[in-house]
PDB file of N, CA and C in Angstrom:
ATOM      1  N   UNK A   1    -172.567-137.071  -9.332  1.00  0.00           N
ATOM      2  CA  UNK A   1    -172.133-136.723  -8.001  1.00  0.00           C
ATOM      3  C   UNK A   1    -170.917-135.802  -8.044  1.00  0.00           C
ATOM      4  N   UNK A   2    -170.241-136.440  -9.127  1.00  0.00           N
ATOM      5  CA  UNK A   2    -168.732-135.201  -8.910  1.00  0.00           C
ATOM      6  C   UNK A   2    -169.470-133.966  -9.451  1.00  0.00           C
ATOM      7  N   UNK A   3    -170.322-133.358 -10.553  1.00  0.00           N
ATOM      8  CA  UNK A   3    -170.774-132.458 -10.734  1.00  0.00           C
ATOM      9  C   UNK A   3    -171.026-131.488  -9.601  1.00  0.00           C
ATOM     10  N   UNK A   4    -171.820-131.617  -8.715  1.00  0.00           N
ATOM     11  CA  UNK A   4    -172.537-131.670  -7.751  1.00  0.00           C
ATOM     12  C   UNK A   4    -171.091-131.209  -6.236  1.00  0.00           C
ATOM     13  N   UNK A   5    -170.518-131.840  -6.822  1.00  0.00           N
ATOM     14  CA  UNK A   5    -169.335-131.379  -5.642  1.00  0.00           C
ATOM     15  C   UNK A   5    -168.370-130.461  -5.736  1.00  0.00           C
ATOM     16  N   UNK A   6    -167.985-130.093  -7.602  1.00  0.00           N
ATOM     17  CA  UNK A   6    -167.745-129.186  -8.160  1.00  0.00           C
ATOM     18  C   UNK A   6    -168.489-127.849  -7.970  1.00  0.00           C
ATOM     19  N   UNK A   7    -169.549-127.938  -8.119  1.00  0.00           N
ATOM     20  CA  UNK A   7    -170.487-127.235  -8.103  1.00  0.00           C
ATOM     21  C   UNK A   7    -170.728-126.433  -6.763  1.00  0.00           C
ATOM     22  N   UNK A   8    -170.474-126.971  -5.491  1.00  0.00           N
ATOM     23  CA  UNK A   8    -170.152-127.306  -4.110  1.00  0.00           C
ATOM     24  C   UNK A   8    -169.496-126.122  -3.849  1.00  0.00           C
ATOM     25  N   UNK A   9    -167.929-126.835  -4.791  1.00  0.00           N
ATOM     26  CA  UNK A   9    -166.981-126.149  -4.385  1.00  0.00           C
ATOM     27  C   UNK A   9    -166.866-124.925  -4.628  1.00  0.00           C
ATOM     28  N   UNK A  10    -167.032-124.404  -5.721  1.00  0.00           N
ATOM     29  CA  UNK A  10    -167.185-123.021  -6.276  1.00  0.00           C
ATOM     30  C   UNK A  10    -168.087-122.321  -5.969  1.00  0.00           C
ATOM     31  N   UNK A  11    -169.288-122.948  -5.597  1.00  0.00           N
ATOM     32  CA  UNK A  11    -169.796-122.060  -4.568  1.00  0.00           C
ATOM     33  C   UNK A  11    -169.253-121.402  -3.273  1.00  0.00           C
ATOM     34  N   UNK A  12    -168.995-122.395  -2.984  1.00  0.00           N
ATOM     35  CA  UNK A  12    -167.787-121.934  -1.596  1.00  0.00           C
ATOM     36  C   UNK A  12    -167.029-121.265  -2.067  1.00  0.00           C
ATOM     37  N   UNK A  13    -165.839-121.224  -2.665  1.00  0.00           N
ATOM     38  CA  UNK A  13    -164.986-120.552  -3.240  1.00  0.00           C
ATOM     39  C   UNK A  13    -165.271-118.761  -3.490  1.00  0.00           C
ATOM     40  N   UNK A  14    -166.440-119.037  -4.110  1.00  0.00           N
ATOM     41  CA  UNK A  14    -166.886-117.850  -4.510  1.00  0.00           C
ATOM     42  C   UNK A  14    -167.315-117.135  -3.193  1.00  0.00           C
ATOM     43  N   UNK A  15    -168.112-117.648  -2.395  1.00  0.00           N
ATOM     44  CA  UNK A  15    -168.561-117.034  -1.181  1.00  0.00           C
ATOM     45  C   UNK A  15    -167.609-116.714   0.050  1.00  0.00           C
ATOM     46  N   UNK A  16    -166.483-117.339  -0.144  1.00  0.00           N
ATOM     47  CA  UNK A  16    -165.204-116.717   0.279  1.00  0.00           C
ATOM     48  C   UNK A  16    -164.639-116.258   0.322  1.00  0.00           C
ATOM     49  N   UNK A  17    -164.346-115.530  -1.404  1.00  0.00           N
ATOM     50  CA  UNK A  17    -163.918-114.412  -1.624  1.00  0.00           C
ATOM     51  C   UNK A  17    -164.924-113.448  -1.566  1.00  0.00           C
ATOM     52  N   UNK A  18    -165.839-113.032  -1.613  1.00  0.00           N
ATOM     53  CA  UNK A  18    -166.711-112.200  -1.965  1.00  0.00           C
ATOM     54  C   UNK A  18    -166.960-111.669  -0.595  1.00  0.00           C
ATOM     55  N   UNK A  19    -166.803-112.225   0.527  1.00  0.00           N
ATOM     56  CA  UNK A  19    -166.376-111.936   2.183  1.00  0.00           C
ATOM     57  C   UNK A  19    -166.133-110.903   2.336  1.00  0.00           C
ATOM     58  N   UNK A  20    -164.783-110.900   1.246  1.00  0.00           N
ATOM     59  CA  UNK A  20    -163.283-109.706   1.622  1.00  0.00           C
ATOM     60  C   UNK A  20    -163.410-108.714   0.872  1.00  0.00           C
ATOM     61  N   UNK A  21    -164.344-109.222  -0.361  1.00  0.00           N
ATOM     62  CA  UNK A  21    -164.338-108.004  -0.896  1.00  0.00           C
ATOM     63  C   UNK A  21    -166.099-106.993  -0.985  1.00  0.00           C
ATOM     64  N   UNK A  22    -166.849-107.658  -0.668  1.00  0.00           N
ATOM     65  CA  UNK A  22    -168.346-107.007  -0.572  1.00  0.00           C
ATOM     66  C   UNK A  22    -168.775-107.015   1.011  1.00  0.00           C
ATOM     67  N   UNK A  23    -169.057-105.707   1.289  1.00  0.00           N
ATOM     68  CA  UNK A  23    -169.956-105.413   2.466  1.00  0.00           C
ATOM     69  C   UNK A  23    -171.422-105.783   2.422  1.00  0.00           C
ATOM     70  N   UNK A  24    -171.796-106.737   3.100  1.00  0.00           N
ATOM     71  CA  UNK A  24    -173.423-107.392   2.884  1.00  0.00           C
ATOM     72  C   UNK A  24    -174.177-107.522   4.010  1.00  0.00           C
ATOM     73  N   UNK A  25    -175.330-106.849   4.059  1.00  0.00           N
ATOM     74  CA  UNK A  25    -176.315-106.620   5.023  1.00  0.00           C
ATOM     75  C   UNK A  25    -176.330-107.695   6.048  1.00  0.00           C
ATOM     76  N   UNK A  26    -176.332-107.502   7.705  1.00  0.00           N
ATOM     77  CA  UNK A  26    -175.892-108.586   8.588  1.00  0.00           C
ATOM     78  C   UNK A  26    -177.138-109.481   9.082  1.00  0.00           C
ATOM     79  N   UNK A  27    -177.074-110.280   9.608  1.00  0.00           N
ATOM     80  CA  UNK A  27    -178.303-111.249  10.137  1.00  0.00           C
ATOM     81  C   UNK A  27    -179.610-110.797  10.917  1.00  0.00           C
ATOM     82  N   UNK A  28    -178.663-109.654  11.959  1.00  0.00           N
ATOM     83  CA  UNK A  28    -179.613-108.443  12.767  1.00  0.00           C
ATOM     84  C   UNK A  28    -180.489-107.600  11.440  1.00  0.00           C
ATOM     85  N   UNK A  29    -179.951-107.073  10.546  1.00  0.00           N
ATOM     86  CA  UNK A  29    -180.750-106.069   9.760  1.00  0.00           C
ATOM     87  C   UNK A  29    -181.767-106.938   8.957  1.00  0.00           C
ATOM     88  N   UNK A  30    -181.524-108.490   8.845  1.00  0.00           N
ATOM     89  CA  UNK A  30    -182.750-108.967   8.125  1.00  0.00           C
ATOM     90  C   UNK A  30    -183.608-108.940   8.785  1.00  0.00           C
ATOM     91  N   UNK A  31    -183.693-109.675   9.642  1.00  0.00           N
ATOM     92  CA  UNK A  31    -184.216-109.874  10.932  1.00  0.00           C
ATOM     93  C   UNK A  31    -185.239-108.538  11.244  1.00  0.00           C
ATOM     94  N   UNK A  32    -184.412-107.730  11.236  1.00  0.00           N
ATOM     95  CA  UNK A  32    -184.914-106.018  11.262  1.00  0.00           C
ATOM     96  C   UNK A  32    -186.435-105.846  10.377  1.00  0.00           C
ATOM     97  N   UNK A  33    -185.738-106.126   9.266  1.00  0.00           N
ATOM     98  CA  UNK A  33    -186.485-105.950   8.211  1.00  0.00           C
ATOM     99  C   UNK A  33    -188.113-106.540   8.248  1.00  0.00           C
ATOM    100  N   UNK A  34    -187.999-107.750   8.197  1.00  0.00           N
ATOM    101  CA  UNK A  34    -188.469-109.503   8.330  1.00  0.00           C
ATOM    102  C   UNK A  34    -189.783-108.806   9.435  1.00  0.00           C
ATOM    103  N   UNK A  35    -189.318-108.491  10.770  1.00  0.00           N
ATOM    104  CA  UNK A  35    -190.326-108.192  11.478  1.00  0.00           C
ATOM    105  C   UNK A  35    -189.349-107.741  12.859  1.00  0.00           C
ATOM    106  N   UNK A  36    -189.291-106.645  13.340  1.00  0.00           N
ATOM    107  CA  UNK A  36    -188.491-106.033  14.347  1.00  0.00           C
ATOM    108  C   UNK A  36    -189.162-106.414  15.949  1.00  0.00           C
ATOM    109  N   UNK A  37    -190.584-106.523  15.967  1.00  0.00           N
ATOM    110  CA  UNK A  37    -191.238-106.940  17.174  1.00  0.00           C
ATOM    111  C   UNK A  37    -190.629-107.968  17.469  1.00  0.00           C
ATOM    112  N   UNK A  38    -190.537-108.845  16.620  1.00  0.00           N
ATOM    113  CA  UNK A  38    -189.601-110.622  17.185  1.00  0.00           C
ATOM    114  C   UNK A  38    -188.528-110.271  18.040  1.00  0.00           C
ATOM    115  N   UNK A  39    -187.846-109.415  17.175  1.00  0.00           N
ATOM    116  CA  UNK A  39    -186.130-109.600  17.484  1.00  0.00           C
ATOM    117  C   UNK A  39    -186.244-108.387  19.210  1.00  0.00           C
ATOM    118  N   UNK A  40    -186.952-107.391  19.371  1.00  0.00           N
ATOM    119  CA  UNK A  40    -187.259-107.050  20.273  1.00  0.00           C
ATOM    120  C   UNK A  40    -187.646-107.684  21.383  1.00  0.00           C
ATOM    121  N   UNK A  41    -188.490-108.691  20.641  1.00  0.00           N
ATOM    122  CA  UNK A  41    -189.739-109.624  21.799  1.00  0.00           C
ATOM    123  C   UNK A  41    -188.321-110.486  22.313  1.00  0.00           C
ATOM    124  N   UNK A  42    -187.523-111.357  21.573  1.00  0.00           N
ATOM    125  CA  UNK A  42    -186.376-111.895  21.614  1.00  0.00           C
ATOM    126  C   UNK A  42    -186.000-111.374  23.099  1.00  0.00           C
ATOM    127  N   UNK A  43    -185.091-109.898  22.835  1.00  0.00           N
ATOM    128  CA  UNK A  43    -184.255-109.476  23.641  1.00  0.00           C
ATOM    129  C   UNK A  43    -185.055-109.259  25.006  1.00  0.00           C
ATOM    130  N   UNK A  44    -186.478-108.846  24.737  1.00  0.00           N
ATOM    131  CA  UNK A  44    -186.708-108.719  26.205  1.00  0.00           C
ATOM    132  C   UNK A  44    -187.115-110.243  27.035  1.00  0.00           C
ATOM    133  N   UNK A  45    -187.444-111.277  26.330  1.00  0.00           N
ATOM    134  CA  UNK A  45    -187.046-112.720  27.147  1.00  0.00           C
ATOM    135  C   UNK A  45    -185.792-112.612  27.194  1.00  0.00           C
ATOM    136  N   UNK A  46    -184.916-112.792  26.747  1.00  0.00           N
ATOM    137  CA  UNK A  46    -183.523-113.108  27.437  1.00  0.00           C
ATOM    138  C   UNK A  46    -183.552-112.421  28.506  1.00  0.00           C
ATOM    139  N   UNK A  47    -183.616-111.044  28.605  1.00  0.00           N
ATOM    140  CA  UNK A  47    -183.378-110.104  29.662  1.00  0.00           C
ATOM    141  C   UNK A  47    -183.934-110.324  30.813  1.00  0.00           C
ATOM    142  N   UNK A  48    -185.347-111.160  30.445  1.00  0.00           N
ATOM    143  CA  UNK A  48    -186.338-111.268  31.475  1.00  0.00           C
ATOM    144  C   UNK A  48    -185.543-112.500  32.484  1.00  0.00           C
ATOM    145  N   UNK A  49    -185.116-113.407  31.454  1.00  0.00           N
ATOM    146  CA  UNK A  49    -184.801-114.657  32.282  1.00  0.00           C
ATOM    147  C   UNK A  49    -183.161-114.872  32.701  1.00  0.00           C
ATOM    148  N   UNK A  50    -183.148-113.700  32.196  1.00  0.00           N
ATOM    149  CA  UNK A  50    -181.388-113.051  32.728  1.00  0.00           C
ATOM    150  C   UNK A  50    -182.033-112.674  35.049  1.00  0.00           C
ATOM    151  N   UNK A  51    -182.444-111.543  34.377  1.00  0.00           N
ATOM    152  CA  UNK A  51    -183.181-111.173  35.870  1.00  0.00           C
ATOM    153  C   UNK A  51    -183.556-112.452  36.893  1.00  0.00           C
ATOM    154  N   UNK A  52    -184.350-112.781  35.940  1.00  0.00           N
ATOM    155  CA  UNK A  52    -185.468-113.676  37.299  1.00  0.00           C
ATOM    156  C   UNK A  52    -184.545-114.729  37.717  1.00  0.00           C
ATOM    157  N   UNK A  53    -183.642-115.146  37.118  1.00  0.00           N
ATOM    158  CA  UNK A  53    -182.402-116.879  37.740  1.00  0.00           C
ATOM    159  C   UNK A  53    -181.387-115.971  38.176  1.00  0.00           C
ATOM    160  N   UNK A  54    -181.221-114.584  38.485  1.00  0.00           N
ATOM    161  CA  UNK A  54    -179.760-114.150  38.961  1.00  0.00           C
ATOM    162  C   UNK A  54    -178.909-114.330  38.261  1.00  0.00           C
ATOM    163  N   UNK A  55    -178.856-114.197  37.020  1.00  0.00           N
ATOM    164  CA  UNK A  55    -177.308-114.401  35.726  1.00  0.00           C
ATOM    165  C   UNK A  55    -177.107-113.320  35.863  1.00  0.00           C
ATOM    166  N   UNK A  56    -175.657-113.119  35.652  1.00  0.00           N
ATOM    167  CA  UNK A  56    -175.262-111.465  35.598  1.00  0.00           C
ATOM    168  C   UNK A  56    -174.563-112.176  34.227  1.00  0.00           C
ATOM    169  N   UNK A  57    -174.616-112.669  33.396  1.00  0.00           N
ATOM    170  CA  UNK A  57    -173.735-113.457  31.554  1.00  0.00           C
ATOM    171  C   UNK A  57    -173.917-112.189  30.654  1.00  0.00           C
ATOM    172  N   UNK A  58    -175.266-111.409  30.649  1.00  0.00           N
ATOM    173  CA  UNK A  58    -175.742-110.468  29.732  1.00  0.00           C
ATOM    174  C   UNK A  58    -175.417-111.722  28.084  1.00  0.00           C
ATOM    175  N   UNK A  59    -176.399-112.194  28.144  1.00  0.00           N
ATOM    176  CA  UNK A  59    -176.372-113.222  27.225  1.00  0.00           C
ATOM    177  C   UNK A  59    -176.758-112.730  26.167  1.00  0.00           C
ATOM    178  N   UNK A  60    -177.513-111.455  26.421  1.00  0.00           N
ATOM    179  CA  UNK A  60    -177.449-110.766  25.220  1.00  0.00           C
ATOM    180  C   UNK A  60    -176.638-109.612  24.582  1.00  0.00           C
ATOM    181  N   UNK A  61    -176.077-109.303  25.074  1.00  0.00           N
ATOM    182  CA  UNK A  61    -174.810-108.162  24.406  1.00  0.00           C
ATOM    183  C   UNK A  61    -173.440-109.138  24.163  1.00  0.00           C
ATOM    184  N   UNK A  62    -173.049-110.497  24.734  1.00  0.00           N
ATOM    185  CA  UNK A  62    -171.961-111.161  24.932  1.00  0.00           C
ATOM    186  C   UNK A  62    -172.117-112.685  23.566  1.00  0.00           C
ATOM    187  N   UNK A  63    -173.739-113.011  23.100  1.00  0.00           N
ATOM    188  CA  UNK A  63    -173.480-113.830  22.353  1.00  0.00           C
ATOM    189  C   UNK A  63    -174.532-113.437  21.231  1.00  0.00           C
ATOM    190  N   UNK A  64    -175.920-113.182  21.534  1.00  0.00           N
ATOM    191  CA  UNK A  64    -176.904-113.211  20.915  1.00  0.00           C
ATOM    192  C   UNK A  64    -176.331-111.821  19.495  1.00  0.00           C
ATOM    193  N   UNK A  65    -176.085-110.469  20.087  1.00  0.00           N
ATOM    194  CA  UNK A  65    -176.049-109.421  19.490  1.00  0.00           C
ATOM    195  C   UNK A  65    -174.885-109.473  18.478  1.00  0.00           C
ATOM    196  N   UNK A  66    -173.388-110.761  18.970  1.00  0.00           N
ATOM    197  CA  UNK A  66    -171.942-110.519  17.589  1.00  0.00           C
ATOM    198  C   UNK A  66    -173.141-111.778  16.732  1.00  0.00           C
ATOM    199  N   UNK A  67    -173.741-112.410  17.336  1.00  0.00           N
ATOM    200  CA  UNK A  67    -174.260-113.380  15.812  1.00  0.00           C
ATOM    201  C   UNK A  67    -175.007-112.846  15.203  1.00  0.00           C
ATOM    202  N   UNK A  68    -175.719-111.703  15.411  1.00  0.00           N
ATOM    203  CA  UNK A  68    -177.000-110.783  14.369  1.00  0.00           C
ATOM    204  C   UNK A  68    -175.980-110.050  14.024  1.00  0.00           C
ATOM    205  N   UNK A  69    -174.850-109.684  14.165  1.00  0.00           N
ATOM    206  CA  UNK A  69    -173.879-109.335  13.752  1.00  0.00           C
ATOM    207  C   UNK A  69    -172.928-109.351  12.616  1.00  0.00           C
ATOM    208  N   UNK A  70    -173.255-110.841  11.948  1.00  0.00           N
ATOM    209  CA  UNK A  70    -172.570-111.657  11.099  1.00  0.00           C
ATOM    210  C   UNK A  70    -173.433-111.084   9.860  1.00  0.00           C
ATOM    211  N   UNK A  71    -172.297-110.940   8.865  1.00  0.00           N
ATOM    212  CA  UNK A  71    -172.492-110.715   7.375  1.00  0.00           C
ATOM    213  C   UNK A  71    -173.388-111.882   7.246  1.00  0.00           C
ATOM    214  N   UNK A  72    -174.533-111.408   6.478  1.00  0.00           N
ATOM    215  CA  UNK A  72    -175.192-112.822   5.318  1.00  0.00           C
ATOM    216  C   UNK A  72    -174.567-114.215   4.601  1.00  0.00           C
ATOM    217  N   UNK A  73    -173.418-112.999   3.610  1.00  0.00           N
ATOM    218  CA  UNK A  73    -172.586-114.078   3.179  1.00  0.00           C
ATOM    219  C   UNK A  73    -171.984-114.856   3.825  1.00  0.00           C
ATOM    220  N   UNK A  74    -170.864-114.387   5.051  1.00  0.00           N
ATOM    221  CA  UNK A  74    -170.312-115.179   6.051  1.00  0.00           C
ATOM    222  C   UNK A  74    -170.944-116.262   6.913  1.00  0.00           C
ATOM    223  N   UNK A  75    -172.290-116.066   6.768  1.00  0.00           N
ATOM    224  CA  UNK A  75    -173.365-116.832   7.469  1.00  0.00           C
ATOM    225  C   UNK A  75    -173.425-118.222   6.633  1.00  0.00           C
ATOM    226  N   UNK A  76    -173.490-117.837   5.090  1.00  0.00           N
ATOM    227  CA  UNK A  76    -173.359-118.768   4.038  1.00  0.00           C
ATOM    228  C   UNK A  76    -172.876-119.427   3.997  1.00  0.00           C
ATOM    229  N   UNK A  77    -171.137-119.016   4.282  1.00  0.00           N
ATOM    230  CA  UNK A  77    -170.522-119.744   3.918  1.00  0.00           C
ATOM    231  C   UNK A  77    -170.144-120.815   5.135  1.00  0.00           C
ATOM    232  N   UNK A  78    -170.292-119.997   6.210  1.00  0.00           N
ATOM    233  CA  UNK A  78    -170.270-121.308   7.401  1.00  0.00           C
ATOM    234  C   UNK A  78    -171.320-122.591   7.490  1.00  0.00           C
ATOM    235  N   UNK A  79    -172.104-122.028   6.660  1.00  0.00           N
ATOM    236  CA  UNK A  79    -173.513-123.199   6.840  1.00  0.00           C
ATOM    237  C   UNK A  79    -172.690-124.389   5.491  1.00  0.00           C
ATOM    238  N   UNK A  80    -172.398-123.918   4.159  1.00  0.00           N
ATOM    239  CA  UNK A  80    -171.752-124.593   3.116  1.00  0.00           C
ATOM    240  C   UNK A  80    -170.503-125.217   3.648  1.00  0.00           C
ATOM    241  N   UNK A  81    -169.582-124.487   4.550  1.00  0.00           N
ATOM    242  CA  UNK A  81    -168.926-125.678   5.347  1.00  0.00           C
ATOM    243  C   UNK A  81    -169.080-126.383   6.025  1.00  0.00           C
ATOM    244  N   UNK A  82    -170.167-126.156   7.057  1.00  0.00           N
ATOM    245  CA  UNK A  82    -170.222-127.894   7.525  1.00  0.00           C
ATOM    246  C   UNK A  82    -171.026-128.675   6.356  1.00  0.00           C
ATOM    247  N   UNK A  83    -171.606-128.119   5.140  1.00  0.00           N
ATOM    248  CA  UNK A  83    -172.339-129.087   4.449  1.00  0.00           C
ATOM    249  C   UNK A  83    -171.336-129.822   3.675  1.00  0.00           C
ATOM    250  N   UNK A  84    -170.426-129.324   3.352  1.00  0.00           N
ATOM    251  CA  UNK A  84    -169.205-130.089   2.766  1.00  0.00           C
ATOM    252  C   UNK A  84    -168.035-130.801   3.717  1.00  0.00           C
ATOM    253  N   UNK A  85    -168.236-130.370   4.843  1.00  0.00           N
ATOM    254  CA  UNK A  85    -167.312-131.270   5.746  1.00  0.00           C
ATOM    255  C   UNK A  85    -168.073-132.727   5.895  1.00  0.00           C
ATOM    256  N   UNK A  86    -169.364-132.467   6.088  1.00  0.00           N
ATOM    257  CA  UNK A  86    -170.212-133.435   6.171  1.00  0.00           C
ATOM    258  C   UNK A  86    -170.437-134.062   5.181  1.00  0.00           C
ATOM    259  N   UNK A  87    -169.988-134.026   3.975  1.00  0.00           N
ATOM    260  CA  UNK A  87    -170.284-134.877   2.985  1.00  0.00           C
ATOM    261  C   UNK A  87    -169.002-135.535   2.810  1.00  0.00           C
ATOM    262  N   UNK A  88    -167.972-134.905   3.094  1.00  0.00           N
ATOM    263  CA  UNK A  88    -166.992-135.258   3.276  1.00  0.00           C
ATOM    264  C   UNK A  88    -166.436-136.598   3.876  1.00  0.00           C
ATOM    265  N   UNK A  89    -166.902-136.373   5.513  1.00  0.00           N
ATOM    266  CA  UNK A  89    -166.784-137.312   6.438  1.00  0.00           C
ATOM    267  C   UNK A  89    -167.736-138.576   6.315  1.00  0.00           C
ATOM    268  N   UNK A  90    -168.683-138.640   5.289  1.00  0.00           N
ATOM    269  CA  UNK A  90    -169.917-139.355   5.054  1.00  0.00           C
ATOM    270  C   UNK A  90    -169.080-140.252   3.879  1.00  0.00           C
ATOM    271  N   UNK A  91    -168.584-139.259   2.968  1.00  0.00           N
ATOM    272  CA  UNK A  91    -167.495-140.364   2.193  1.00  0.00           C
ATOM    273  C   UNK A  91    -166.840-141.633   2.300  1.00  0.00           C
ATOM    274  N   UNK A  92    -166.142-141.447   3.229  1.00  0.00           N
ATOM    275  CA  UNK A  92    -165.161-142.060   4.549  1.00  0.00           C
ATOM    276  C   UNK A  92    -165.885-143.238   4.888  1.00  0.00           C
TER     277      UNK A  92
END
């Protein structure tokens, strides 16, 4: 188990620094890649159901578009922190 948490850690570690210093393709461009009709099909439901309930939020330029936004790695490493907060608090 301590292996394993070591192991954890330096992963993290590593994916933390590597943030600041490597520019890495963002969540939108996989996505892109992956299949572009989705992420299209995506935006025009939001838009649709922006219209039809009267939201003026633009839920898509204000939340959807900074999270396709997000570096890969940075994506990483937020997912590896709650997995270690959570193992954390599971300790306890």
């Amino acid at each position: 188990m301590v292996i394993i948490n070591i192991f954890l850690l330096s992963i993290y570690t590593v994916l933390i620094f590597s943030n600041f210093f490597f520019k890495t393709i963002t969540l939108g461009e996989i996505w892109q890649k992956v299949h572009i009709n989705s992420l299209i099909g995506l935006q025009k439901i939001i838009e649709k159901w922006e219209f039809k309930n009267n939201f003026d939020l633009e839920i898509w330029y204000y939340i959807i578009l900074p999270i396709l936004e997000i570096p890969i790695l940075f994506a990483f490493t937020i997912i590896l922190t709650f997995i270690l907060a959570f193992k954390i608090l599971r300790r306890k």
